[in-house]
Protein backbone atom coordinates (compact mmCIF):
# COMPACT_ATOMS: atom_id res chain seq x y z
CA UNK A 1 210.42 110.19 228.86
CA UNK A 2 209.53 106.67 228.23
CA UNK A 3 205.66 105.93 227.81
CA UNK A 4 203.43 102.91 227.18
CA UNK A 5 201.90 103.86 224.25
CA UNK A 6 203.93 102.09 221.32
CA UNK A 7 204.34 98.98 222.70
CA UNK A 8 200.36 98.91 223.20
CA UNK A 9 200.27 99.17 219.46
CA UNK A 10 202.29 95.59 219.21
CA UNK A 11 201.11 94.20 222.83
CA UNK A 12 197.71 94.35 222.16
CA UNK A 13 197.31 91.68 219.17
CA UNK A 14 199.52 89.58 221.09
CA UNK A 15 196.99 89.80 224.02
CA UNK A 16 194.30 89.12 221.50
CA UNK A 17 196.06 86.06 219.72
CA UNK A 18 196.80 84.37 223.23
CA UNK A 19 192.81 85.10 224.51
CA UNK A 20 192.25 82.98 221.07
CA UNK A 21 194.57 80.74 221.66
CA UNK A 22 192.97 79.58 225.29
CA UNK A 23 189.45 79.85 224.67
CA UNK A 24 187.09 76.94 224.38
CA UNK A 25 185.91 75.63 220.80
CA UNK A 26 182.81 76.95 221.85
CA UNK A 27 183.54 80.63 221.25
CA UNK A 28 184.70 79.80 217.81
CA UNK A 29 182.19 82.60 216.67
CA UNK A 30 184.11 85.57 218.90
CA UNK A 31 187.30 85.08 217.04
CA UNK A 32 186.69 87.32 214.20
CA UNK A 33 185.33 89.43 216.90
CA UNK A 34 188.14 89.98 219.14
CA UNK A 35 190.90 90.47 216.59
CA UNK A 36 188.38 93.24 214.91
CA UNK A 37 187.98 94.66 217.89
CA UNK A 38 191.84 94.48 219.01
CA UNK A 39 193.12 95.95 215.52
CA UNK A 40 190.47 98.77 215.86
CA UNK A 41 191.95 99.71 219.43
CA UNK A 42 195.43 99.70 217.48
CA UNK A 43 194.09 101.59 214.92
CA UNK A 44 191.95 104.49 217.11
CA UNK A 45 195.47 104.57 219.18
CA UNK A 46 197.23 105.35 215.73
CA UNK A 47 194.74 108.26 215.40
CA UNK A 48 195.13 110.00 218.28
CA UNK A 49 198.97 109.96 217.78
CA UNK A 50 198.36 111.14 214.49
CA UNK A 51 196.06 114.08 216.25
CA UNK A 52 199.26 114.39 218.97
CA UNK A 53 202.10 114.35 216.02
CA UNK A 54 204.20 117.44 216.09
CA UNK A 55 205.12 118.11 212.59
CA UNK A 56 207.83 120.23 213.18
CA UNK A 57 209.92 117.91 214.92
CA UNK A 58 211.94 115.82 212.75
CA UNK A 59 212.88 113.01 215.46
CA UNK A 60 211.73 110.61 217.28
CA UNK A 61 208.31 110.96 219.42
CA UNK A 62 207.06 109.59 221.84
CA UNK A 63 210.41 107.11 222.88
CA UNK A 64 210.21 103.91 224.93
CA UNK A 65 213.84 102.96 225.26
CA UNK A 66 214.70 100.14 228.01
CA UNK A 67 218.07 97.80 228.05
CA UNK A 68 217.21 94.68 226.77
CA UNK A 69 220.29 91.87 226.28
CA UNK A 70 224.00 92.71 227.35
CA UNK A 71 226.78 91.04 226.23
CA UNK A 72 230.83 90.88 226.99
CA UNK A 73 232.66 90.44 223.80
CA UNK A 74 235.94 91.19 225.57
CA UNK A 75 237.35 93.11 228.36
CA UNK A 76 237.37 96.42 226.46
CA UNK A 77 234.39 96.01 224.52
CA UNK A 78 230.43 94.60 225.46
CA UNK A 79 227.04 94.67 222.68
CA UNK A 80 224.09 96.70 224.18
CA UNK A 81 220.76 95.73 222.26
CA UNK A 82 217.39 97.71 223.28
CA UNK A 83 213.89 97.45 223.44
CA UNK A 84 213.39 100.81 221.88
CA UNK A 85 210.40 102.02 220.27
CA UNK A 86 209.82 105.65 218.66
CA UNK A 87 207.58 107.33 215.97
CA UNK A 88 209.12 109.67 213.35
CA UNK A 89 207.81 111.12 209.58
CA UNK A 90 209.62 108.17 208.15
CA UNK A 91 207.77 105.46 209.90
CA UNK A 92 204.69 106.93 211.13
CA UNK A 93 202.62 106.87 208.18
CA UNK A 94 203.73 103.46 207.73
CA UNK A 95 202.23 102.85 210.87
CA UNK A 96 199.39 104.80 210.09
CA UNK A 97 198.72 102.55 207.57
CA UNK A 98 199.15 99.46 208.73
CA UNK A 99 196.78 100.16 211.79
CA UNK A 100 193.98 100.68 208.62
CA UNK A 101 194.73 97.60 206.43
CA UNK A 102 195.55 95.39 209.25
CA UNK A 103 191.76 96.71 210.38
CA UNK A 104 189.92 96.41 206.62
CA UNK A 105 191.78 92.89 206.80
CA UNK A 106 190.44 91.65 209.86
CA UNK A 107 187.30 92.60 208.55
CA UNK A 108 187.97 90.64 205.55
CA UNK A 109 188.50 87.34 207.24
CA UNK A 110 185.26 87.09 208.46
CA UNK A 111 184.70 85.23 204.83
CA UNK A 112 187.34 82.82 206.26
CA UNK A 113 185.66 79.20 207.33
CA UNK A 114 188.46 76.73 208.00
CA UNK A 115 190.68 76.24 211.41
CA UNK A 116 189.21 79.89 212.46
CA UNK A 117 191.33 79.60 215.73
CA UNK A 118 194.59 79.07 214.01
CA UNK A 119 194.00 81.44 210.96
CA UNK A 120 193.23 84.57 213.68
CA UNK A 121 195.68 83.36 216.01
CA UNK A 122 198.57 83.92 213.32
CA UNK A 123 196.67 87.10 211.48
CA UNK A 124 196.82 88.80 214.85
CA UNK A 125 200.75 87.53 215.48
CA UNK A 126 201.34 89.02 211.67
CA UNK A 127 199.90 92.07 212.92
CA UNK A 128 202.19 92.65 216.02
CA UNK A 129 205.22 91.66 213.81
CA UNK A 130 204.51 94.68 211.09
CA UNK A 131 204.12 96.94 213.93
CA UNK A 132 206.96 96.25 215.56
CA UNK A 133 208.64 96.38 212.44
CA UNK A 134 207.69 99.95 211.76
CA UNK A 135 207.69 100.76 215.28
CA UNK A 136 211.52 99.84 216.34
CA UNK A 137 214.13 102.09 216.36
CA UNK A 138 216.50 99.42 217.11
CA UNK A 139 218.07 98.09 213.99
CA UNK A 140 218.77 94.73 215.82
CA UNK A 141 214.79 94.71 216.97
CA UNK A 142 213.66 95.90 213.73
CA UNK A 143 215.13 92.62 212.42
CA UNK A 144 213.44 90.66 215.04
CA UNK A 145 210.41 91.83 213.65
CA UNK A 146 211.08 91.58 210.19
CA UNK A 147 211.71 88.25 210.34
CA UNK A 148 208.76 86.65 212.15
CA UNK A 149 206.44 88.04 210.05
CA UNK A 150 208.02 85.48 207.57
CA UNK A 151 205.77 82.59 209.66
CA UNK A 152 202.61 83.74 210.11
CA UNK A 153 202.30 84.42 206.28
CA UNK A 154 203.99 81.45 205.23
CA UNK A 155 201.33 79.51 207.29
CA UNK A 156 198.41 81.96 205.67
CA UNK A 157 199.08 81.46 202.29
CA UNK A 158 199.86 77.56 202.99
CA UNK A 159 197.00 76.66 205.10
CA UNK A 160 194.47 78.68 203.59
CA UNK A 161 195.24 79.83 199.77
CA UNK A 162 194.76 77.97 196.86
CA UNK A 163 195.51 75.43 194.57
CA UNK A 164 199.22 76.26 194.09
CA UNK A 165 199.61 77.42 197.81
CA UNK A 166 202.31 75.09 198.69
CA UNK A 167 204.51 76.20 196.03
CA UNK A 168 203.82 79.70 196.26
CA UNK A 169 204.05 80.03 200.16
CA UNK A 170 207.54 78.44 199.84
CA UNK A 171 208.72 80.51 197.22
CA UNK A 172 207.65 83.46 199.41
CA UNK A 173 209.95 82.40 202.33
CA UNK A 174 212.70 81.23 200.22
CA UNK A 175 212.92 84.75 198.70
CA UNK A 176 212.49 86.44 201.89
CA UNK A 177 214.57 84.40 204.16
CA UNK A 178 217.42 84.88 201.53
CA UNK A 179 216.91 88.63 201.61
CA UNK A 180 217.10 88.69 205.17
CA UNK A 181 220.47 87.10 205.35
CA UNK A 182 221.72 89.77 203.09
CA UNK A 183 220.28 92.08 205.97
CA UNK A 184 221.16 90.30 208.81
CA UNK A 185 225.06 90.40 207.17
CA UNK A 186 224.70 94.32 207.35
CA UNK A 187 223.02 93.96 210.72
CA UNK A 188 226.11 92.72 212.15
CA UNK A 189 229.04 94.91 210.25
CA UNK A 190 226.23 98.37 211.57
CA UNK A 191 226.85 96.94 215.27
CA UNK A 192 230.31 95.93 215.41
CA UNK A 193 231.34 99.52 213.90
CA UNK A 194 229.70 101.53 216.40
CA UNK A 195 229.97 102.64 219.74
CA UNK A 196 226.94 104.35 221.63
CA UNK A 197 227.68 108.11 222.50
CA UNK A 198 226.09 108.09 225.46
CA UNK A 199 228.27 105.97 227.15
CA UNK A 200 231.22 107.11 225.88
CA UNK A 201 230.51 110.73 226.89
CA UNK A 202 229.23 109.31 230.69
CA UNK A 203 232.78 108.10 231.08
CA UNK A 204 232.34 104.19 230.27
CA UNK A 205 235.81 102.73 230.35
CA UNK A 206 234.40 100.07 227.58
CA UNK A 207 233.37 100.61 224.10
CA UNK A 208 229.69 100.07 223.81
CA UNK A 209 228.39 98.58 220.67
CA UNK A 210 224.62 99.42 219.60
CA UNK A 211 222.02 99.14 216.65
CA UNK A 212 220.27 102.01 217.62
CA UNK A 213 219.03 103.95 214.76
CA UNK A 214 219.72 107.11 216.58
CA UNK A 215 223.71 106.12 216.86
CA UNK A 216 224.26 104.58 213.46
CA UNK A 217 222.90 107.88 211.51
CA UNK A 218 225.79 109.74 212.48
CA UNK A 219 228.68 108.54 211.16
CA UNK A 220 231.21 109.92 214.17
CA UNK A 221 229.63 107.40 216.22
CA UNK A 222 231.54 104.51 214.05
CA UNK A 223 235.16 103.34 215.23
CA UNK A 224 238.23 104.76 213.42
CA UNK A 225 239.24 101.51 213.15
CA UNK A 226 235.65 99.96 212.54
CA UNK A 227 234.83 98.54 208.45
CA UNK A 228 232.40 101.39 208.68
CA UNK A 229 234.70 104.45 209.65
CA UNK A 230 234.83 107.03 206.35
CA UNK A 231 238.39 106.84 206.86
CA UNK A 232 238.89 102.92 206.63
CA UNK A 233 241.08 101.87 203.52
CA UNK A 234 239.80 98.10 203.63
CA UNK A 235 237.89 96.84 200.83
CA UNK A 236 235.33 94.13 200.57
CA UNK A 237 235.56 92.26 196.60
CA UNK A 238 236.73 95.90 195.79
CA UNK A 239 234.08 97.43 197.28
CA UNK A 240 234.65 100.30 199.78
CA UNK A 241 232.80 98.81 202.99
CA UNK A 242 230.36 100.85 203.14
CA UNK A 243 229.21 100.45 199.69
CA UNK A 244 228.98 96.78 200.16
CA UNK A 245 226.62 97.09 203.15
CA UNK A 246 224.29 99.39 201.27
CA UNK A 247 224.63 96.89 198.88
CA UNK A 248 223.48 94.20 200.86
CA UNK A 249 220.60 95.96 202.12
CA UNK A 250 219.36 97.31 198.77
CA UNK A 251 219.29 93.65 197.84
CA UNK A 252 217.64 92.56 201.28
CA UNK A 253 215.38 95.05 200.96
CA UNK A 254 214.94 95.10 197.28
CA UNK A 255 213.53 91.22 197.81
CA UNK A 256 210.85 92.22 199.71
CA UNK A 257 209.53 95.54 197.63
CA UNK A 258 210.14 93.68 195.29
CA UNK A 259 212.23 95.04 192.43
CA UNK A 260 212.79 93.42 189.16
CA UNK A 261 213.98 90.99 188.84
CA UNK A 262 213.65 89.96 192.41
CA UNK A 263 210.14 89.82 191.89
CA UNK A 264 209.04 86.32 191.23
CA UNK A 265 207.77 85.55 194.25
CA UNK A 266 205.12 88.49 194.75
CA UNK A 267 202.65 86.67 191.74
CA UNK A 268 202.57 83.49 192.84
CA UNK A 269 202.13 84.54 196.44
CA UNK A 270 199.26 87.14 195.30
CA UNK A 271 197.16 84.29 193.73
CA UNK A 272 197.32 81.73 195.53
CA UNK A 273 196.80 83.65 198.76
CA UNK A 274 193.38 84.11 200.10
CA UNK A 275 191.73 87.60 199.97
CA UNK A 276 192.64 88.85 203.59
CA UNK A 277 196.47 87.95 202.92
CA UNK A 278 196.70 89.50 199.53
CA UNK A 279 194.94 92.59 200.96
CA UNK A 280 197.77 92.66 203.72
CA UNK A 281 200.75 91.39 201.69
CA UNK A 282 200.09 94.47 199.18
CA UNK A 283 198.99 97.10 201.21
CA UNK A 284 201.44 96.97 204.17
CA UNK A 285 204.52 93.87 203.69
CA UNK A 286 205.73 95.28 200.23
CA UNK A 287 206.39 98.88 202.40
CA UNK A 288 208.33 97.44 204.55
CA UNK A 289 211.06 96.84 201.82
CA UNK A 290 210.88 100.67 200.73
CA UNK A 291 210.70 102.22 204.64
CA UNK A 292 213.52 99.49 205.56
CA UNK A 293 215.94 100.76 202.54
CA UNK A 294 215.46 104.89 203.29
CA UNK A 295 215.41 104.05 206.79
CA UNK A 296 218.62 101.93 207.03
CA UNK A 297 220.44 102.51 203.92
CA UNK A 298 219.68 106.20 202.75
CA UNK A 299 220.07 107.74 206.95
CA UNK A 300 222.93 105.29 208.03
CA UNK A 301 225.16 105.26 204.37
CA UNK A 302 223.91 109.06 202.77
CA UNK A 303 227.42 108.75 200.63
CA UNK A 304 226.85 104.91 199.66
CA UNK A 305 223.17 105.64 198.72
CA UNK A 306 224.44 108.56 196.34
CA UNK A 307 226.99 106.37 194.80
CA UNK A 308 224.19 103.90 193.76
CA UNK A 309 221.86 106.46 192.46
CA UNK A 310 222.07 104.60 189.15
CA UNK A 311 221.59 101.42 190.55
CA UNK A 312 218.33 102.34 192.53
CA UNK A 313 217.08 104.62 189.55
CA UNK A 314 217.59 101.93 187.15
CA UNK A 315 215.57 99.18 189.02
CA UNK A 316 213.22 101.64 189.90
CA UNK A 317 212.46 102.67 186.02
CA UNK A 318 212.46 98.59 184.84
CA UNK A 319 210.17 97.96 187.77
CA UNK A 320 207.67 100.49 186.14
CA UNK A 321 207.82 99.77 182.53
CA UNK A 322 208.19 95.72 183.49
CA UNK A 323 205.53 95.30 185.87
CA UNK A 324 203.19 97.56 183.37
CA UNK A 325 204.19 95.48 180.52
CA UNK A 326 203.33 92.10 182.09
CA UNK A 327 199.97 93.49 183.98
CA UNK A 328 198.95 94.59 180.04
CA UNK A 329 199.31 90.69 179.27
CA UNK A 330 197.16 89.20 181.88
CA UNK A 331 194.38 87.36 181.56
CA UNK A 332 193.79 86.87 185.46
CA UNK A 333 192.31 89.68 187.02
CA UNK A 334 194.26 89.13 190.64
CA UNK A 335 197.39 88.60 188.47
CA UNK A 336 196.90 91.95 186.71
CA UNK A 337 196.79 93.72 190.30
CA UNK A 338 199.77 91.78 191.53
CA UNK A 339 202.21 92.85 188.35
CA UNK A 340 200.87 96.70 188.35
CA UNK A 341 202.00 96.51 192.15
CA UNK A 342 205.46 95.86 190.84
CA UNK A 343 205.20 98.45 188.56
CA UNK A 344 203.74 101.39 191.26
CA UNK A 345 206.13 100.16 193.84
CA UNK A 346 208.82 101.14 191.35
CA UNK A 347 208.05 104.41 192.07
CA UNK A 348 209.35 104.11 195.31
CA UNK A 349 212.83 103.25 194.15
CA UNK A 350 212.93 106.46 191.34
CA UNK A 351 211.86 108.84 194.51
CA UNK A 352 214.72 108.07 196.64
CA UNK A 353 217.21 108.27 193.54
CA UNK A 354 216.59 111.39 192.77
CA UNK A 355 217.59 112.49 196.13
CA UNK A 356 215.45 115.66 196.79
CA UNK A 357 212.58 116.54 199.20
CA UNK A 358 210.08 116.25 196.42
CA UNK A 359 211.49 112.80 194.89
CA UNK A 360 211.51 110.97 198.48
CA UNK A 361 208.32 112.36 199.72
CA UNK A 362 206.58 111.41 196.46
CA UNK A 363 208.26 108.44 197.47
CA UNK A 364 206.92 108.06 200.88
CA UNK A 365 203.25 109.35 199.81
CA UNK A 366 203.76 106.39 196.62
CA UNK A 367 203.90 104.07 199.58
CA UNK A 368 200.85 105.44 201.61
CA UNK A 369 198.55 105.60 198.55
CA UNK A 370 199.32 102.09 196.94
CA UNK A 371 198.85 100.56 200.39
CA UNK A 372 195.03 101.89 200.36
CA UNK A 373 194.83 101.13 196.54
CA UNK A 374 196.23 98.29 196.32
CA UNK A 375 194.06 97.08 199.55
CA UNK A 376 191.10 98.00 197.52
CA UNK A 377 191.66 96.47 194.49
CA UNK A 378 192.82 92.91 196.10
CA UNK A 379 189.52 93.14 197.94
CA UNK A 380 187.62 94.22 194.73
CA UNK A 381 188.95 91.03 192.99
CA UNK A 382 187.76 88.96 196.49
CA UNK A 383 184.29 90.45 196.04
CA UNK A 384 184.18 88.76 192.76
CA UNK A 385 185.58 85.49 193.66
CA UNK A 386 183.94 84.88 196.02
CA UNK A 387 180.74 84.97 194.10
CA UNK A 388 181.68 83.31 191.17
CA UNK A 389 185.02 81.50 192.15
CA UNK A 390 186.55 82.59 189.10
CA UNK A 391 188.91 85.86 187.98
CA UNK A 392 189.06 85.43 184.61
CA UNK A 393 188.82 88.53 183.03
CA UNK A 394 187.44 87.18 179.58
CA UNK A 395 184.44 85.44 181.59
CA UNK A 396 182.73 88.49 182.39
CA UNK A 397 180.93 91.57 180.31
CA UNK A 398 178.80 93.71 181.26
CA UNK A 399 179.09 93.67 185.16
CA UNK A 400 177.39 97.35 185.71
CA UNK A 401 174.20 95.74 185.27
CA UNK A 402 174.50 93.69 187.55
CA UNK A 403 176.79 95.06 190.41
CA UNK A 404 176.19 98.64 190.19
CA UNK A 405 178.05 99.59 193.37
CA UNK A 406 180.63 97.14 193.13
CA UNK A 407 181.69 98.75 189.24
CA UNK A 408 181.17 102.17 190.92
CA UNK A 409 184.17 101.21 193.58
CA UNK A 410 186.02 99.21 190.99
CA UNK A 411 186.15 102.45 188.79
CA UNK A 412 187.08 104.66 191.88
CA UNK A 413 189.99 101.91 192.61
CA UNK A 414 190.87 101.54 188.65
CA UNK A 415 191.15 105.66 188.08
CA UNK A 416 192.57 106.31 191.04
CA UNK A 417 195.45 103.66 190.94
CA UNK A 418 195.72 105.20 187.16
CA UNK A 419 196.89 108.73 188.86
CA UNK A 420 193.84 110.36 187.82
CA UNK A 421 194.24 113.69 189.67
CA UNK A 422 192.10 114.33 192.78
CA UNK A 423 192.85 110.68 193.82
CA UNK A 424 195.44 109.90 196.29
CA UNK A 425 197.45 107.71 193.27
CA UNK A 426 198.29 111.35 191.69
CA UNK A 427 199.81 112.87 193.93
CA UNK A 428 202.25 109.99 195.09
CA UNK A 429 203.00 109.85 191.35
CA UNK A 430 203.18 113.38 190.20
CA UNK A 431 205.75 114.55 193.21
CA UNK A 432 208.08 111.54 192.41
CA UNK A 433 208.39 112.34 189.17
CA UNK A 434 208.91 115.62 189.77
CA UNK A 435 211.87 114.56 192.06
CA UNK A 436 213.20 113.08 189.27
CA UNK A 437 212.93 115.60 186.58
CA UNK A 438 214.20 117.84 188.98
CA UNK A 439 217.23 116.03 190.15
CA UNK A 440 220.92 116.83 189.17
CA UNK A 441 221.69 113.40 189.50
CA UNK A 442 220.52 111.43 186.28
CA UNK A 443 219.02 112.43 182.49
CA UNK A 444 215.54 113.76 182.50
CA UNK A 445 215.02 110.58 180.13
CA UNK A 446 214.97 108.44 182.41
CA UNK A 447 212.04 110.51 184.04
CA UNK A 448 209.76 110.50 180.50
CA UNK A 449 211.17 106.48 180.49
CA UNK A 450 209.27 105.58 184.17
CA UNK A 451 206.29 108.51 182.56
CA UNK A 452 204.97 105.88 179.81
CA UNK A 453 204.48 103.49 183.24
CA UNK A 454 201.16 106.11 183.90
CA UNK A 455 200.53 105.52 180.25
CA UNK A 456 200.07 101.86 180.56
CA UNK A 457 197.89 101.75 183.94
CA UNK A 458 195.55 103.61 182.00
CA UNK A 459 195.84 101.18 179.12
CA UNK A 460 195.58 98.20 181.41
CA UNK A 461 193.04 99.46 184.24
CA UNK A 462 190.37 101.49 181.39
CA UNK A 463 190.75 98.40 179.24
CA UNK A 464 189.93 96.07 181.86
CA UNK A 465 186.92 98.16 183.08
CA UNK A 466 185.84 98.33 179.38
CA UNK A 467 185.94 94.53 179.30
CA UNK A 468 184.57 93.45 182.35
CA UNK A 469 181.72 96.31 183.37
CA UNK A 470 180.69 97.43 180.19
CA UNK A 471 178.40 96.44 177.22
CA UNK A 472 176.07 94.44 177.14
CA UNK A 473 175.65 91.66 180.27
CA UNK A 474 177.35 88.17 179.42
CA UNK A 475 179.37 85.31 182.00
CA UNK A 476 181.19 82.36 180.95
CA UNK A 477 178.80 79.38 181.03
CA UNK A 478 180.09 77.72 183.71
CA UNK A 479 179.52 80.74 186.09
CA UNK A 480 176.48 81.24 188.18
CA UNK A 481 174.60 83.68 186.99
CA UNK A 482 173.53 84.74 190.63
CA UNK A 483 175.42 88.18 191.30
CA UNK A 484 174.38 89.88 194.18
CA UNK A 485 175.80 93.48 194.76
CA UNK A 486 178.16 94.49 197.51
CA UNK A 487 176.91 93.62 200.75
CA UNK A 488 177.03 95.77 204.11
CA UNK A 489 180.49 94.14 205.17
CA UNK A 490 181.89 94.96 201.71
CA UNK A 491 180.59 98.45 201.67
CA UNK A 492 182.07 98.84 205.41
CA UNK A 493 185.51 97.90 204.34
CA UNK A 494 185.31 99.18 200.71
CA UNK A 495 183.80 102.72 201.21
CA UNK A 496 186.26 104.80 203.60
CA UNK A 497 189.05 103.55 201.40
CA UNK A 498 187.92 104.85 198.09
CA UNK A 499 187.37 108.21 200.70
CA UNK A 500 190.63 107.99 201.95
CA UNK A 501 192.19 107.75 198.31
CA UNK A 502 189.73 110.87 197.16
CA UNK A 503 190.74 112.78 200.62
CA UNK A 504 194.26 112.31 200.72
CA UNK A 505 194.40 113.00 196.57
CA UNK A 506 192.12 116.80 197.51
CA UNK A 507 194.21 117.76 200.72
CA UNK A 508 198.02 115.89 200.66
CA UNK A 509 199.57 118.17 203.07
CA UNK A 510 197.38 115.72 205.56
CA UNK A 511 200.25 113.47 205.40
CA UNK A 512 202.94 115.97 203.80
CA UNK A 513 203.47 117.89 206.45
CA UNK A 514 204.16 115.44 208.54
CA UNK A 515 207.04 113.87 206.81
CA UNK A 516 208.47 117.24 205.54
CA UNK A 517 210.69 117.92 208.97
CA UNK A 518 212.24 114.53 208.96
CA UNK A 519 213.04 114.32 204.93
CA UNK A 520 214.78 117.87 205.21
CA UNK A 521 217.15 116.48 208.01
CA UNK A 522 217.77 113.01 206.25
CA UNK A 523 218.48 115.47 203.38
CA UNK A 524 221.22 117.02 204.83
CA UNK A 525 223.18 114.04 205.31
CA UNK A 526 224.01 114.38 201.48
């Protein structure tokens, strides 16, 4: 039964970025207003679905499914592409999560002084577009989605980061744009090898072709003769074809995670991007590389994924040990953040290689924490900055004097992004390694290998806290020494996620349970 209540979730920050987009100069102050307001509808609308999710159901809820564009390739044979919308344990914590940080981020760019129509006019466009994203169920749709979210934060991190924006913004959609085209090349193999069952079981003399998610995870539902068909002979650069699309989209995908050493552009983009972007960018755009991979490649190819267990292992374990590494050897603070993203994200990668319920639901709770912690951390280092306009780490000592509640956050973020246990971090950590020391698939070493990762957040995050909150009070020179504590705004957007990361670390089967039905069933594709 098709209901209204997904695409409220995307039409609603349209709605709000077109009332923007018409009113008068006049009510420049309402802008922040109305897209806070809009992304908190979104987000109470999350929460009673959340309240409404049946756990034991390991489909798709609450479906909106309409025909959207037809097409005739030839007299036997026509391209059906839908409008369909559903919410399952894959992508509704994603959801879930991007209906907070979109929310904390709104609340974020109230800081935000220059061309206020334009900067909440895209943020609330870049909101839709992740939504959508983690809302389609139509792989064709899904891309739709994917790829507009490429403008808005192109145009946030050009418009309104920082001294290297220009070259970091383009670097961002270089990198993206050329992962996409490795999707968009799997895109169109996935909907030329199928054929929708529905019409050929109603007696359709023509062979519909679909990207519905629901069609291409069952493998009948490619042609015999289609490059996708298990019994196909054909090979692509001696590649079986199937192997070549997961391929594809573990590259496509891998861009946007980002895996080393497709990781480049995440850095740049991270400092030069003001505080609302970076909390965004981290908390909910990275995900969308991880859901897009287990949603796409792990449910449509099962037998291609286990083939490049290796692969995905491997570039999970360098992401970890690189990313550590290179966060150890920062001297920026927002820098530091940005390369031990790299290295928790590789997590992600490790959980789905080891191809049990425990890896890839460590997996999917890796991606749930580190979007709250990293949102915290990004606007930890924003806190600072904008006080002081400076993130080196060697300028400051001492800052528990000063900022008592701001080093009392910082140390929640730090410890809890360390996998301390009762912190959300922990858990996402400890079950995805357990997944892989568990798994028949690869050498336990490999497990101890991504272990030492843990290792170094605690060297990096305790040393950092040591250096920049403890001892006795100094700042560079050239810094104001004018360092007023969190403010009410701050604490507002600060608070409930250090709760959030302490809740979900006490009580996990919160968001467990709800994924548990759908891994088991993506499970027994292997």
């Amino acid at each position: 039964m098709n209901t209204y209540t997904l695409s409220f979730l995307i039409g609603i920050p349209l709605l709000a970025a077109l009332v923007i987009l018409v009113l008068p100069k006049t009510y420049q102050g309402a802008f922040k207003w109305i897209t806070l307001i809009a992304l908190a509808l979104n987000l109470v609308s999350l929460l009673n679905l959340y309240k409404n999710f049946d756990s034991t159901i390991s489909g798709y809820q609450w479906i909106e499914e309409y025909p959207w564009i037809s097409l005739s390739l030839s007299a036997s044979e026509s391209l059906l592409i839908k409008y369909a919308l559903g919410l399952d344990g894959l992508n509704f914590p994603m959801a879930l999560l991007a209906g907070g940080v979109l929310w904390v981020g709104a609340l974020a760019s109230f800081s935000i002084q220059k061309r206020e129509r334009m900067y909440y006019f895209l943020f609330l466009i870049l909101s839709a577009s992740i939504m959508g994203c983690f809302l389609a169920i139509d792989f064709f749709l899904f891309f739709l989605f994917f790829e507009f979210m490429l403008l808005p934060m192109y145009f946030l991190i050009a418009i309104w980061g920082g001294e290297n924006r220009t070259y970091a913004s383009i670097k961002f959609f270089l990198y993206t744009l050329v992962g996409s085209i490795f999707i968009l090349v799997a895109l169109i193999i996935f909907g030329l090898s199928s054929a929708d069952p529905l019409y050929t079981s109603a007696g359709v003399s023509q062979i519909i072709h679909t990207f519905d998610f629901r069609t291409l995870g069952d493998s009948s539902n490619f042609l015999s003769d289609s490059l996708l068909s298990l019994q196909t002979t054909t090979t692509i650069w001696g590649l079986a074809p199937r192997t070549f699309v997961f391929l594809l989209l573990f590259i496509g995908f891998g861009i946007k995670l980002p895996i080393v050493p497709l990781h480049t552009w995440l850095p740049d983009a991270h400092v030069e991007a003001p505080t609302p972007v970076s909390v965004v960018l981290a908390g909910i755009l990275l995900k969308v590389g991880g859901y897009g991979l287990l949603r796409t490649g792990y449910e449509f190819l099962p037998e291609a994924a286990y083939q490049f267990t290796y692969w995905v292992m491997g570039a999970g374990v360098l992401s970890i040990l690189y990313g550590a590494l290179n966060a150890l050897a920062q001297t920026d603070l927002k820098k530091l953040i940005a390369y031990s993203s790299i290295s928790h994200m590789g997590f992600v990668f490790l959980g789905f290689a080891s191809l049990n319920a425990e890896g890839i639901q460590g997996a999917i709770y890796q991606m749930f924490s580190h979007g709250i912690l990293s949102a915290m951390l990004f606007l930890l280092v924003g806190v600072l900055y904008d006080r002081t306009h400076d993130r080196e780490i060697a300028h400051y000592r001492g800052l528990a004097q000063k900022m008592p509640n701001f080093t009392a956050i910082v140390a929640v973020a730090f410890f809890a992004s360390l996998g301390l246990p009762l912190f959300s971090g922990f858990i996402g950590e400890f079950f995805v390694l357990l997944g892989a020391f568990n798994s028949q698939l690869f050498s336990f070493w490999w497990a101890i290998a991504a272990s030492l990762g843990i290792i170094l957040a605690a060297v990096y995050f305790l040393w950092t806290l040591q250096r920049m909150f403890l001892g006795e009070f100094f700042l560079a020179p050239h810094l104001s020494p004018a360092l007023p504590d969190l403010t009410w705004r701050e604490k507002i957007m600060l608070y409930p996620l250090g709760a959030l990361a302490l809740v979900f670390g006490i009580y996990p089967a919160f968001l467990l349970d709800f994924t548990q039905a759908t891994v088991q069933a993506l499970l027994l594709k292997f």
